[in-house]
C-alpha atoms as a PDB file:
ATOM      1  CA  UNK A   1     -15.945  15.663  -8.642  1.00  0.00           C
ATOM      2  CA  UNK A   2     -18.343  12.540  -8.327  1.00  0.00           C
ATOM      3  CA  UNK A   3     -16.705   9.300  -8.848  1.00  0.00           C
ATOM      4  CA  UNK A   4     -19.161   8.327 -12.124  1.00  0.00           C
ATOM      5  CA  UNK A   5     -18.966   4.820 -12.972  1.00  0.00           C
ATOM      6  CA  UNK A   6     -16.475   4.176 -16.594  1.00  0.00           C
ATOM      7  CA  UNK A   7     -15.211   0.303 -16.677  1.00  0.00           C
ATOM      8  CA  UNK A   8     -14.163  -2.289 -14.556  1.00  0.00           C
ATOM      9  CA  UNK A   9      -9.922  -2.606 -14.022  1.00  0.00           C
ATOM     10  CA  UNK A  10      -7.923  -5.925 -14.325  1.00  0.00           C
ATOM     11  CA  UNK A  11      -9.010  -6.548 -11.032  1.00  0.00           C
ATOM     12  CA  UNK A  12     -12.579  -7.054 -11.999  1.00  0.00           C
ATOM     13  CA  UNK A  13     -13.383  -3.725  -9.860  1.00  0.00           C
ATOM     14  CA  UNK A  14     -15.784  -1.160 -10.422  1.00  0.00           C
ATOM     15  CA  UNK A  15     -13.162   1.836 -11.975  1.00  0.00           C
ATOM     16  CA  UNK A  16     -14.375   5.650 -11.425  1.00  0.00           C
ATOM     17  CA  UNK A  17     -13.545   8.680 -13.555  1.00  0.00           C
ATOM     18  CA  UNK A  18     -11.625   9.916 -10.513  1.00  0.00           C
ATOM     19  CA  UNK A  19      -9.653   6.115 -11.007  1.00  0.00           C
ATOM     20  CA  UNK A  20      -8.692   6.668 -14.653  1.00  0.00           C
ATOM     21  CA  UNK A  21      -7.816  10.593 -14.702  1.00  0.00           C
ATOM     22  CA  UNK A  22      -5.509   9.989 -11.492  1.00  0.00           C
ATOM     23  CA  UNK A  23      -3.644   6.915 -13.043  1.00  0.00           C
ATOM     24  CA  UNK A  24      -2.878   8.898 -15.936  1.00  0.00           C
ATOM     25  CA  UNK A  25      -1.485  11.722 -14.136  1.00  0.00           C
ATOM     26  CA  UNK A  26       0.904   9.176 -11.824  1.00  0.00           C
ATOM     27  CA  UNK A  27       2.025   7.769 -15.351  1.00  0.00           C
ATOM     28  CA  UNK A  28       2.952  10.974 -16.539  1.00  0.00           C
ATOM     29  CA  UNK A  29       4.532  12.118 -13.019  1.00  0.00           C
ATOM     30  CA  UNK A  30       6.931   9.153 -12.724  1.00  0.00           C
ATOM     31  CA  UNK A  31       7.865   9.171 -16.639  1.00  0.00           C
ATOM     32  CA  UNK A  32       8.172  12.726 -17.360  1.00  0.00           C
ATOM     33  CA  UNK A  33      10.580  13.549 -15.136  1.00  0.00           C
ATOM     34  CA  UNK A  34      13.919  15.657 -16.060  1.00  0.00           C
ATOM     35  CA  UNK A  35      16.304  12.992 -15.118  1.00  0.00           C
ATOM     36  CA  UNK A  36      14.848  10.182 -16.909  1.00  0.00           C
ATOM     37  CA  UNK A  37      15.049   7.962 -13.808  1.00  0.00           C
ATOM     38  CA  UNK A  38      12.630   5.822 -13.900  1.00  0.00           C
ATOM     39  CA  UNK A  39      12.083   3.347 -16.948  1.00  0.00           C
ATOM     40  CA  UNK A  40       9.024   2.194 -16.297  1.00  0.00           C
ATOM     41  CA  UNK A  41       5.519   2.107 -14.301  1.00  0.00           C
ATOM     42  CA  UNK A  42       3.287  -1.021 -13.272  1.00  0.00           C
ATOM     43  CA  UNK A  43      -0.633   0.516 -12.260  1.00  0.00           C
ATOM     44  CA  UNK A  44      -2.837  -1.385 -10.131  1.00  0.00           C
ATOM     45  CA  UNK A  45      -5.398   0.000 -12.752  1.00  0.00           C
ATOM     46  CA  UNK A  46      -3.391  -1.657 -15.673  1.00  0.00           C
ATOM     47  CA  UNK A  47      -2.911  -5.552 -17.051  1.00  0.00           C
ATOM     48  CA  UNK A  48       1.112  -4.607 -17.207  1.00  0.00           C
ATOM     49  CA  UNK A  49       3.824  -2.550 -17.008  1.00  0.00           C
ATOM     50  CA  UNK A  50       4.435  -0.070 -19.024  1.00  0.00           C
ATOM     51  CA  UNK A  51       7.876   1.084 -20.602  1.00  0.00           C
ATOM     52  CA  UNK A  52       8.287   5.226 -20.093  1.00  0.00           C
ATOM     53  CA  UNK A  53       8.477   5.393 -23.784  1.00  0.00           C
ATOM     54  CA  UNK A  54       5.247   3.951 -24.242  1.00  0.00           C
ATOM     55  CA  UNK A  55       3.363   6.316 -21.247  1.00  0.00           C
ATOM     56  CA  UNK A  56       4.937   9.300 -22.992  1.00  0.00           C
ATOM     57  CA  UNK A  57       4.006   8.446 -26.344  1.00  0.00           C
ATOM     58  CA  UNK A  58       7.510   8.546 -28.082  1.00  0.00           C
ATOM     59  CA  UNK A  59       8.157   6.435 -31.543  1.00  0.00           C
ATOM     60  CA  UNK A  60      11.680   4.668 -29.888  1.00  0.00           C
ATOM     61  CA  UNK A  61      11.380   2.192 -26.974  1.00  0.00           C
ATOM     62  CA  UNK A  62      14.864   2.834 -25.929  1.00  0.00           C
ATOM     63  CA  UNK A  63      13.814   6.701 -25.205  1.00  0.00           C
ATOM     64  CA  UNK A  64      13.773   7.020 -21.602  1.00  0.00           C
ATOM     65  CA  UNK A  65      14.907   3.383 -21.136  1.00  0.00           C
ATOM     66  CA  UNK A  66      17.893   3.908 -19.840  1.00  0.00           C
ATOM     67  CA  UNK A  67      16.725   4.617 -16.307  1.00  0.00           C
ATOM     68  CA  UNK A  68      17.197   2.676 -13.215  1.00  0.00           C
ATOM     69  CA  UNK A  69      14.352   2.430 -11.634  1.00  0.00           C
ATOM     70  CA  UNK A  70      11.114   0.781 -11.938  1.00  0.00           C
ATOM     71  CA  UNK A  71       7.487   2.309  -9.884  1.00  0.00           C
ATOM     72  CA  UNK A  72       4.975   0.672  -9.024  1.00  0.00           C
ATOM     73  CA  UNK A  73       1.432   2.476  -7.913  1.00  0.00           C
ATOM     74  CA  UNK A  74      -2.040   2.731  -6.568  1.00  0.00           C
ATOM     75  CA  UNK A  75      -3.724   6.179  -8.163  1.00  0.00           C
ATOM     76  CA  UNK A  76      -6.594   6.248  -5.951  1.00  0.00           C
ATOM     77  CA  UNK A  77      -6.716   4.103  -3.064  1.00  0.00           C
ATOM     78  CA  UNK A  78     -10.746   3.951  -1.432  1.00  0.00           C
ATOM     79  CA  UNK A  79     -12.237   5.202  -4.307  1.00  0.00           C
ATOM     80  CA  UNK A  80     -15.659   3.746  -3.141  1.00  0.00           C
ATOM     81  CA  UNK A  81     -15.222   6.761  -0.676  1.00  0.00           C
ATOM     82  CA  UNK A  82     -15.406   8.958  -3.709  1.00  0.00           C
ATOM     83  CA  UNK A  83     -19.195  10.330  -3.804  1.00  0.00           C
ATOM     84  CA  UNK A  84     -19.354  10.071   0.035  1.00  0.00           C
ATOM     85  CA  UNK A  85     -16.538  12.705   0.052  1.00  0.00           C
ATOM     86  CA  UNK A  86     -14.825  10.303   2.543  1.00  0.00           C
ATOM     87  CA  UNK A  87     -11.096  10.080   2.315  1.00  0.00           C
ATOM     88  CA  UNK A  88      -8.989   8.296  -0.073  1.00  0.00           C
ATOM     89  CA  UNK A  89      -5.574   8.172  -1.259  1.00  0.00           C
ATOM     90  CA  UNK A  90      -2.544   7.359  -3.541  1.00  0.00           C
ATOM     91  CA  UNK A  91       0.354   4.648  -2.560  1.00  0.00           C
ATOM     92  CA  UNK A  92       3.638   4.017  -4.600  1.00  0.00           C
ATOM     93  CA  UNK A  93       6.298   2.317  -4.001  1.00  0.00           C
ATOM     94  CA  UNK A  94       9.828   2.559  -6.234  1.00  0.00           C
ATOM     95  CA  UNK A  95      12.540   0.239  -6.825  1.00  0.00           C
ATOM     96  CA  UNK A  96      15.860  -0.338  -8.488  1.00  0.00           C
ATOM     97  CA  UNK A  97      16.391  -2.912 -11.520  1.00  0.00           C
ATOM     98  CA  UNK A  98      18.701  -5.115 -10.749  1.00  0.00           C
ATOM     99  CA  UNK A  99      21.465  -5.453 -12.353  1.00  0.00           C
ATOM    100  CA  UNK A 100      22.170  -7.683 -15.679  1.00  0.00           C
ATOM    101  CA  UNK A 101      19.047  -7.728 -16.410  1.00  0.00           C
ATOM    102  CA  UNK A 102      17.478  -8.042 -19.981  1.00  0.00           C
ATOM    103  CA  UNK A 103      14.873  -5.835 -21.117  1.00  0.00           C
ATOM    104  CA  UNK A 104      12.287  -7.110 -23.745  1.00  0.00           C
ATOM    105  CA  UNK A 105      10.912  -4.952 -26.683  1.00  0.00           C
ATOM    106  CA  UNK A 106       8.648  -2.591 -24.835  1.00  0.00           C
ATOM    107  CA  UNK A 107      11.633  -1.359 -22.530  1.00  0.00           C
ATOM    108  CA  UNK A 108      11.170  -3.453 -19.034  1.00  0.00           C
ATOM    109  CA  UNK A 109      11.445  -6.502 -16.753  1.00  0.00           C
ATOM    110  CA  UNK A 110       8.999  -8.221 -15.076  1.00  0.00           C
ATOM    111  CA  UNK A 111      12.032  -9.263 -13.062  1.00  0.00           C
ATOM    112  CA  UNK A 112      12.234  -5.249 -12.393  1.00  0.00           C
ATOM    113  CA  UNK A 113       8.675  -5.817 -10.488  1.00  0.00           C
ATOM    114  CA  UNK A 114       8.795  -9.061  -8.882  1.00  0.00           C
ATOM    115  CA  UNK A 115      11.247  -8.319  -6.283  1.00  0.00           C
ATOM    116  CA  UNK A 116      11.014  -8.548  -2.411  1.00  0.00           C
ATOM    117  CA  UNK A 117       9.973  -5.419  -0.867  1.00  0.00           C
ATOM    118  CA  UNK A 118      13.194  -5.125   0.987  1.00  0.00           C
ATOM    119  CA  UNK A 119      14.613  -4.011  -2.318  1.00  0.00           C
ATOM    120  CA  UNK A 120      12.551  -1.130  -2.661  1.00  0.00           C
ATOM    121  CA  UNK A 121      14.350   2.349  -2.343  1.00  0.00           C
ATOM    122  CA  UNK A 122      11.329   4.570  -1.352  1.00  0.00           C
ATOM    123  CA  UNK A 123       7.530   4.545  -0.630  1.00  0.00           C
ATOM    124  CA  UNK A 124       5.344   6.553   0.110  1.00  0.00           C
ATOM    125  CA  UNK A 125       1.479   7.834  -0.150  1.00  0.00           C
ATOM    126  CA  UNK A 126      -0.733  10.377   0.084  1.00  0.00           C
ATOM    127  CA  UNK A 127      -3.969  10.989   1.601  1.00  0.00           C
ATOM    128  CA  UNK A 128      -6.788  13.073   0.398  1.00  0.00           C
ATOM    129  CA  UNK A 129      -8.494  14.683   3.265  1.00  0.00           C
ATOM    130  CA  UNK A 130      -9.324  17.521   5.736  1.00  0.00           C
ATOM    131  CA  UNK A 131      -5.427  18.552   4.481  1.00  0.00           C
ATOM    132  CA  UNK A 132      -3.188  16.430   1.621  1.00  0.00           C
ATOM    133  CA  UNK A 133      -0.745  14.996   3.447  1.00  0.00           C
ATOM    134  CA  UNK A 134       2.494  12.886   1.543  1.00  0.00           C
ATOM    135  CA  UNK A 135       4.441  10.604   3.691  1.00  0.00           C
ATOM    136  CA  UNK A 136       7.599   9.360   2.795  1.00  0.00           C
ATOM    137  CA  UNK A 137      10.324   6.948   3.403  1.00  0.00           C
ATOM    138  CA  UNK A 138      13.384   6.282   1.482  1.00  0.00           C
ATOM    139  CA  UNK A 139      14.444   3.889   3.857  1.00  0.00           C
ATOM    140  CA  UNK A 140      15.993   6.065   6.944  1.00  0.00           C
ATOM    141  CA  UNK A 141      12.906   7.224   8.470  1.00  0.00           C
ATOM    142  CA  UNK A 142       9.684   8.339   7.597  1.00  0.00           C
ATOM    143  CA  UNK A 143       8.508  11.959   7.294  1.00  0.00           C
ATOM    144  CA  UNK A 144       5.325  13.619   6.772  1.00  0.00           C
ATOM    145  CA  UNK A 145       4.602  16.845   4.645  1.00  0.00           C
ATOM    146  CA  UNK A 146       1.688  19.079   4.210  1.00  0.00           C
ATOM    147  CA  UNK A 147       0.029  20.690   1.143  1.00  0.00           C
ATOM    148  CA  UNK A 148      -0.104  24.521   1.684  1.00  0.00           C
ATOM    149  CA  UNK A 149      -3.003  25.234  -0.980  1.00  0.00           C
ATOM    150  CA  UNK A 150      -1.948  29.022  -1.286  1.00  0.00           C
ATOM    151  CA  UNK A 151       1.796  28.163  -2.438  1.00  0.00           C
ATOM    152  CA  UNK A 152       0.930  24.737  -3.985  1.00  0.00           C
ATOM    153  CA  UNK A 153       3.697  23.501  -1.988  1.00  0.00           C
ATOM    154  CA  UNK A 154       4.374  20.825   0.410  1.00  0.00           C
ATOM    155  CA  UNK A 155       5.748  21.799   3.831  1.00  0.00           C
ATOM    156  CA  UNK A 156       7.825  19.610   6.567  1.00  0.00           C
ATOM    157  CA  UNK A 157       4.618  18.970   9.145  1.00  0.00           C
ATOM    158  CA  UNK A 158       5.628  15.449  10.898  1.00  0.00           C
ATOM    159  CA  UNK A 159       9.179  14.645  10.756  1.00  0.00           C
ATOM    160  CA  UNK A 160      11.004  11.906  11.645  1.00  0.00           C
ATOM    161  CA  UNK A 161       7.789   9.919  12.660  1.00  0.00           C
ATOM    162  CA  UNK A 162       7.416   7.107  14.659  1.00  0.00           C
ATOM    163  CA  UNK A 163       4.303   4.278  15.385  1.00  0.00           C
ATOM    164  CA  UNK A 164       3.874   3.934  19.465  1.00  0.00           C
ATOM    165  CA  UNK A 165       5.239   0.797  20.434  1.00  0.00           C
ATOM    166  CA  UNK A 166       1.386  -0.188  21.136  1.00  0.00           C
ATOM    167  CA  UNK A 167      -1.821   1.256  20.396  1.00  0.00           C
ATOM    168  CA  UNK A 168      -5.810   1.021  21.135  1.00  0.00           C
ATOM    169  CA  UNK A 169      -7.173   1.280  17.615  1.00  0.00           C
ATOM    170  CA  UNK A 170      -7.956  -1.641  15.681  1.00  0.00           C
ATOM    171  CA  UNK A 171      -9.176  -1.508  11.907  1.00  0.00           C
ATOM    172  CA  UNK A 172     -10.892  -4.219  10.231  1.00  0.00           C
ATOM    173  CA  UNK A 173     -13.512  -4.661   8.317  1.00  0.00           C
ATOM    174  CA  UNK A 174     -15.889  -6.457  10.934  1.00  0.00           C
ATOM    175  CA  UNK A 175     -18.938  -6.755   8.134  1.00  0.00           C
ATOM    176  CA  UNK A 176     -16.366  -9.722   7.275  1.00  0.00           C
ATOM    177  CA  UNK A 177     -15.141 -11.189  10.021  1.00  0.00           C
ATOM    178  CA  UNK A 178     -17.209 -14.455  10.007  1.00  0.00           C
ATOM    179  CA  UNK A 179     -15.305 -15.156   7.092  1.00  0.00           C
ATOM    180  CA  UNK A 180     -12.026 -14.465   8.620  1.00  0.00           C
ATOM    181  CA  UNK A 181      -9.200 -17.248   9.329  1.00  0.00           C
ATOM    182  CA  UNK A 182      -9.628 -18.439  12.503  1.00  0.00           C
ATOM    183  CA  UNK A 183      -6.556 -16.175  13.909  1.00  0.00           C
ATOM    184  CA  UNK A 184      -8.009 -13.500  13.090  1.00  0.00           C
ATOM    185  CA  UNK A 185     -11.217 -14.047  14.383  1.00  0.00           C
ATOM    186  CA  UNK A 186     -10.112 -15.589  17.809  1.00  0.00           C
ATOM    187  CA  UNK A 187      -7.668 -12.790  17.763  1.00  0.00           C
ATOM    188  CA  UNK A 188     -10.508  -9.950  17.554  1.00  0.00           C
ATOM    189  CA  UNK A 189     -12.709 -11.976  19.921  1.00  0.00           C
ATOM    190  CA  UNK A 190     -10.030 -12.381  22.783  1.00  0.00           C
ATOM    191  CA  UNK A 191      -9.471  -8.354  22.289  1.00  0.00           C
ATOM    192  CA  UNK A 192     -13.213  -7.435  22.480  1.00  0.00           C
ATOM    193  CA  UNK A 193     -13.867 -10.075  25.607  1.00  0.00           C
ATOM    194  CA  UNK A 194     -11.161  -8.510  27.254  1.00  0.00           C
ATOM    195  CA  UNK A 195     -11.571  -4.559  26.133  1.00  0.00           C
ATOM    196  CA  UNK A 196      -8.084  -3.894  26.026  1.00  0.00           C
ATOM    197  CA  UNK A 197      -5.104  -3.536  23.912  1.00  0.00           C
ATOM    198  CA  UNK A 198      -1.629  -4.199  25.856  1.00  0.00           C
ATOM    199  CA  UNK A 199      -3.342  -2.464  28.650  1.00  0.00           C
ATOM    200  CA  UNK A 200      -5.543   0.419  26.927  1.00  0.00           C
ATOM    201  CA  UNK A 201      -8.932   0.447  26.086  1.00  0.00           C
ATOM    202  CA  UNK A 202      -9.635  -0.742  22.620  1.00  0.00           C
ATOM    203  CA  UNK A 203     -10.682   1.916  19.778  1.00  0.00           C
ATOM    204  CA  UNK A 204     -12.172   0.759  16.779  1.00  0.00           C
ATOM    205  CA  UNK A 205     -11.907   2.795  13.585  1.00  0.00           C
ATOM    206  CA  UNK A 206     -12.686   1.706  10.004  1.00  0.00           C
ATOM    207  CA  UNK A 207     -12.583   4.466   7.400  1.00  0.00           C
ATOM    208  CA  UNK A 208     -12.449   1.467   4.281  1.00  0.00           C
ATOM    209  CA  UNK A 209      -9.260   3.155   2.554  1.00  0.00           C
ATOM    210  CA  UNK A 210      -6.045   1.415   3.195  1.00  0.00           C
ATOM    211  CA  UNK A 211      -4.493   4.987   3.423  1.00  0.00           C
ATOM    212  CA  UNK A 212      -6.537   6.600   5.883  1.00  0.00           C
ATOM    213  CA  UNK A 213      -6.595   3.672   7.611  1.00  0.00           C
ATOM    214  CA  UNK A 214      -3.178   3.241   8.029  1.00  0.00           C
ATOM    215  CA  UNK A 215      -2.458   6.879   8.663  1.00  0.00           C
ATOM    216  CA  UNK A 216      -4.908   6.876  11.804  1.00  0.00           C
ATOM    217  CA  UNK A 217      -2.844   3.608  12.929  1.00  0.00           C
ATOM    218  CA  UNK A 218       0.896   5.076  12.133  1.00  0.00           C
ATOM    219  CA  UNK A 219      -0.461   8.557  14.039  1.00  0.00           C
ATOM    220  CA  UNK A 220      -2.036   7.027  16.940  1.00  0.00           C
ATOM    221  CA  UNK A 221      -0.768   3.731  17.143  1.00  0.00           C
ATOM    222  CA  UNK A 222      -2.972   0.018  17.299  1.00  0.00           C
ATOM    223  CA  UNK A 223      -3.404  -2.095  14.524  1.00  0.00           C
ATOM    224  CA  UNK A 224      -4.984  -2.330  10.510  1.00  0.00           C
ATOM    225  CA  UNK A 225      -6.048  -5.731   9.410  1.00  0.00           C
ATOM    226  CA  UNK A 226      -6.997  -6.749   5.652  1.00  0.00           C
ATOM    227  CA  UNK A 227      -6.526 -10.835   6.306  1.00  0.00           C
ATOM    228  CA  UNK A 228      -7.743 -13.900   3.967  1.00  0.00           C
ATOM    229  CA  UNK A 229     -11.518 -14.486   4.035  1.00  0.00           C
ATOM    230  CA  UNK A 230     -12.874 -17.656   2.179  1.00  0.00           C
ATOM    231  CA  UNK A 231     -13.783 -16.257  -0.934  1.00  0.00           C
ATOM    232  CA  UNK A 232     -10.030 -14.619  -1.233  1.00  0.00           C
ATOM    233  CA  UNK A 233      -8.046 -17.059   0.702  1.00  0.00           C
ATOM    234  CA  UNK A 234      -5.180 -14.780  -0.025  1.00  0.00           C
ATOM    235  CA  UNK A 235      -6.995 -11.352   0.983  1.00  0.00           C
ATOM    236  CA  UNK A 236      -7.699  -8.161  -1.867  1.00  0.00           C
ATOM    237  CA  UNK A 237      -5.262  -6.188  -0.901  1.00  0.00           C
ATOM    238  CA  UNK A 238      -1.795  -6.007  -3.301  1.00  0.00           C
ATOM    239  CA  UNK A 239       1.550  -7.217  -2.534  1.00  0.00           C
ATOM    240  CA  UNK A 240       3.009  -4.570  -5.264  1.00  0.00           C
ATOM    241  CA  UNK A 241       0.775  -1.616  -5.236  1.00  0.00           C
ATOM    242  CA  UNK A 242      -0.233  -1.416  -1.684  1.00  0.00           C
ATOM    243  CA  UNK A 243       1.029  -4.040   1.154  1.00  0.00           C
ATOM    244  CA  UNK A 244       4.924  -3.858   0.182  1.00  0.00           C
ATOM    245  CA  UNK A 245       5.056   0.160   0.015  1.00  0.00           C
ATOM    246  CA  UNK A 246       3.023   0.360   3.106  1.00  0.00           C
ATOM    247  CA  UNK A 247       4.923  -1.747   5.373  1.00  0.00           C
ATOM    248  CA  UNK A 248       7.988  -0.637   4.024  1.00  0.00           C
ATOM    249  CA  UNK A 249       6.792   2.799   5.771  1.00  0.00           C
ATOM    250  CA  UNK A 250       5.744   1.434   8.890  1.00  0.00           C
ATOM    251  CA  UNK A 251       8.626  -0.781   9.148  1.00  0.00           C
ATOM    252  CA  UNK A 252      10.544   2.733   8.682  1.00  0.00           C
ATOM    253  CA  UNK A 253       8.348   4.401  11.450  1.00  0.00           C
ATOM    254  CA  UNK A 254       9.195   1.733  14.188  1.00  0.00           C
ATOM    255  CA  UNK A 255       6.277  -0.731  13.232  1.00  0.00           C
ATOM    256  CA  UNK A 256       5.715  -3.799  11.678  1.00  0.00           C
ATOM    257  CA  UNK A 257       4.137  -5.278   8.676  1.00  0.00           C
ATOM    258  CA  UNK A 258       2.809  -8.937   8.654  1.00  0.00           C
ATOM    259  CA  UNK A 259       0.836 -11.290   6.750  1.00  0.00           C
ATOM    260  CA  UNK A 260       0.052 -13.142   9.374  1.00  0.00           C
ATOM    261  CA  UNK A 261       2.974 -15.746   8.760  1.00  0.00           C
ATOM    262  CA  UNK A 262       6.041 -13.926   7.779  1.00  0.00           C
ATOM    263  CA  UNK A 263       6.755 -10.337   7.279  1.00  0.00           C
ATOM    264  CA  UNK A 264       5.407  -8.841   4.474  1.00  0.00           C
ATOM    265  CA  UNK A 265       8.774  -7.102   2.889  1.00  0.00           C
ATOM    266  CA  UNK A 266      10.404 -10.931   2.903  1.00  0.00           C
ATOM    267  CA  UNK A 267       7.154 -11.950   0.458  1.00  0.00           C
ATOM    268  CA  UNK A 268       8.572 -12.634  -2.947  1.00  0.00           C
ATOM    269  CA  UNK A 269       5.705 -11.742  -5.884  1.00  0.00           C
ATOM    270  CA  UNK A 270       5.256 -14.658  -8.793  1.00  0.00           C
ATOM    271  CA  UNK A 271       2.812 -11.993 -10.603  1.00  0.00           C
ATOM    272  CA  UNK A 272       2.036  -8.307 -10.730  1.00  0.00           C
ATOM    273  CA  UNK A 273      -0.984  -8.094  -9.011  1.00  0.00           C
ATOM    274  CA  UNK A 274      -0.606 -11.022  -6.619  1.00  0.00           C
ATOM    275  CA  UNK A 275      -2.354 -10.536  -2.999  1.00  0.00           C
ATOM    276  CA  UNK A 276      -1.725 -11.225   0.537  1.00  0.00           C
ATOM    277  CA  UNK A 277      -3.268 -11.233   3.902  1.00  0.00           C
ATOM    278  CA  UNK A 278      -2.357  -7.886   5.503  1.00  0.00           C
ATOM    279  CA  UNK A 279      -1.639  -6.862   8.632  1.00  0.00           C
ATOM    280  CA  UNK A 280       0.201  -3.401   9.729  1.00  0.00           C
ATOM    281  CA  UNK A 281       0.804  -1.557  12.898  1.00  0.00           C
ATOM    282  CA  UNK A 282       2.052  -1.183  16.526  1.00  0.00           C
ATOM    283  CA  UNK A 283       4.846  -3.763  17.034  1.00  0.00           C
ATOM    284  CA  UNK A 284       3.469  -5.385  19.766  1.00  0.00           C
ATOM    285  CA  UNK A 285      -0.388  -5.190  18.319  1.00  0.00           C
ATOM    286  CA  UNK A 286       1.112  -6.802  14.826  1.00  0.00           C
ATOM    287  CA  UNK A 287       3.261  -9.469  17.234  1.00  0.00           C
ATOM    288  CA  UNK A 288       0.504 -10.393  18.966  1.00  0.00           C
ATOM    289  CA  UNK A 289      -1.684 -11.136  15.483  1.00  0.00           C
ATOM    290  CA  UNK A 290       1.265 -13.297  14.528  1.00  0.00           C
ATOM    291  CA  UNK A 291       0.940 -15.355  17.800  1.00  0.00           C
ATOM    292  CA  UNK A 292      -2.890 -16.197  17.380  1.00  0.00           C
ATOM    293  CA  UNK A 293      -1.638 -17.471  13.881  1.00  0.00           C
ATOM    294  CA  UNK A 294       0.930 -19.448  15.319  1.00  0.00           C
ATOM    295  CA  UNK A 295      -1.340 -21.182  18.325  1.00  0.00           C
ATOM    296  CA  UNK A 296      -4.340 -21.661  16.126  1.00  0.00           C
ATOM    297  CA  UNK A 297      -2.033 -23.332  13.421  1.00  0.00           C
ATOM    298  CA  UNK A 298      -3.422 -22.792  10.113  1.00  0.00           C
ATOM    299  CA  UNK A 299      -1.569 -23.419   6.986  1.00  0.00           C
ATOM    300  CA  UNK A 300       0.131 -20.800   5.633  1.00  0.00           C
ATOM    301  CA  UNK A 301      -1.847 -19.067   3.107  1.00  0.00           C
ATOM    302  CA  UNK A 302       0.519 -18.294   0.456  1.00  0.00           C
END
């Protein structure tokens, strides 16, 4: 199916047919469930969240309100990679309301969103590829499952898996780098000068879909970098949809998830779609990052 263009999202980006079918089936997935967990669904594609009641098209907005969890989602992740038949993916993340809250008229929160990713339950994503692969976390460990095409069903390929301690692949998008932070770009020149990685010979592998990406770096081990550039001091990528669910899986697979400053599950959203600098990987890769942030002393960015 070729990515054909339809609209532009909220974001201002370039949305594909392959963008607007898949975010209605995730809608549909998280709200038609038989247990009526979750209440409602924030898109990446989408302005807002949307109540379950709404999604599903029922009269009431207290049908299917009554659940206790909130999900929040990236339908197709790379979509760019779309009429290249490169590799792109879906992220999600899924958390619990907290309690007392008020719900307005449509059947949610924003305070349901805007919560640290440390309060998330689960995460996961899945990549589109040579195989469909879902990886998961709901917060003891991290397993990976694979789609058997014959049976339509997903089988236990990688479990309990864990990020080397330090790696030799880096992924960024160099294209950019002369409008990285200084950090970042002292950080990549130091690493190219040298050749190495804590000892092993740098890698560098760029795919340009935070879920392949990612994948190649929690497999193999190194680092992924998405930082601030000057035209987004604060980076594209999205707290919500895609850095939060992300790190909470590489956090879960022995990694670490950074923003440069701070860890990235500590970051507290002020809006749905907010951004941040992104940085996810190896431990010690990720560490040092942070420490070429910390000499070079810029402000923070958010």
């Amino acid at each position: 199916m070729q990515g054909q263009q339809v609209d532009e999202n909220i974001q201002g980006e370039v949305q594909q047919q392959l963008d607007v079918l898949c975010n209605t089936l995730m809608l549909r997935a998280f709200c038609g469930g038989s247990n009526n967990a979750i209440c409602a669904v924030a898109s990446e594609e989408e302005p807002l969240p949307r109540s379950c009641a709404d999604v599903m098209g029922y009269d009431t907005v207290n049908f299917l309100a009554e659940g206790e969890y909130v999900a929040v989602f990236d339908p197709i992740d790379g979509s760019k990679n779309i009429d290249a038949s490169l590799p792109v993916g879906t992220v999600f993340g899924i958390y619990k309301s907290p309690e007392g809250i008020r719900r307005g008229e449509d059947g949610w929160s924003l305070d349901s969103f805007l919560q640290r990713g440390t309060k998330m339950v689960a995460a996961g994503y899945c990549l589109y590829s040579a195989t469909t692969v879902l990886v998961l976390t709901l917060g003891s460990g991290v397993h990976g499952f694979t789609l058997d095409p014959d049976k339509q069903t997903f089988l236990q390929t990688h479990p309990n898996m864990r990020i080397p301690d330090v790696g030799s692949l880096y992924s960024f998008n160099e294209a950019n780098s002369r409008e990285f932070s200084e950090p970042v770009q002292q950080f990549l020149e130091k690493m190219k000068e040298s050749g190495k990685i804590g000892g092993k010979k740098i890698t560098s592998r760029y795919v340009g879909a935070l879920v392949a990406d990612v994948h190649n770096i929690l497999i193999n081990g190194g680092i992924y970098g998405y930082p601030s550039t000057r035209d987004n001091p604060k980076g594209k990528l999205r707290l919500l949809y895609e850095s939060a669910p992300m790190a909470m899986i590489i956090e879960q697979a022995g990694g670490a998830g950074s923003t440069g400053r701070g860890r990235i599950l500590d970051v507290l959203p002020s809006a749905i779609h907010e951004r941040v600098p992104t940085f996810l990987g190896s431990v010690e890769n990720v560490f040092e990052l942070e420490q070429f942030h910390k000499y070079y002393g810029e402000e923070d960015e958010h």
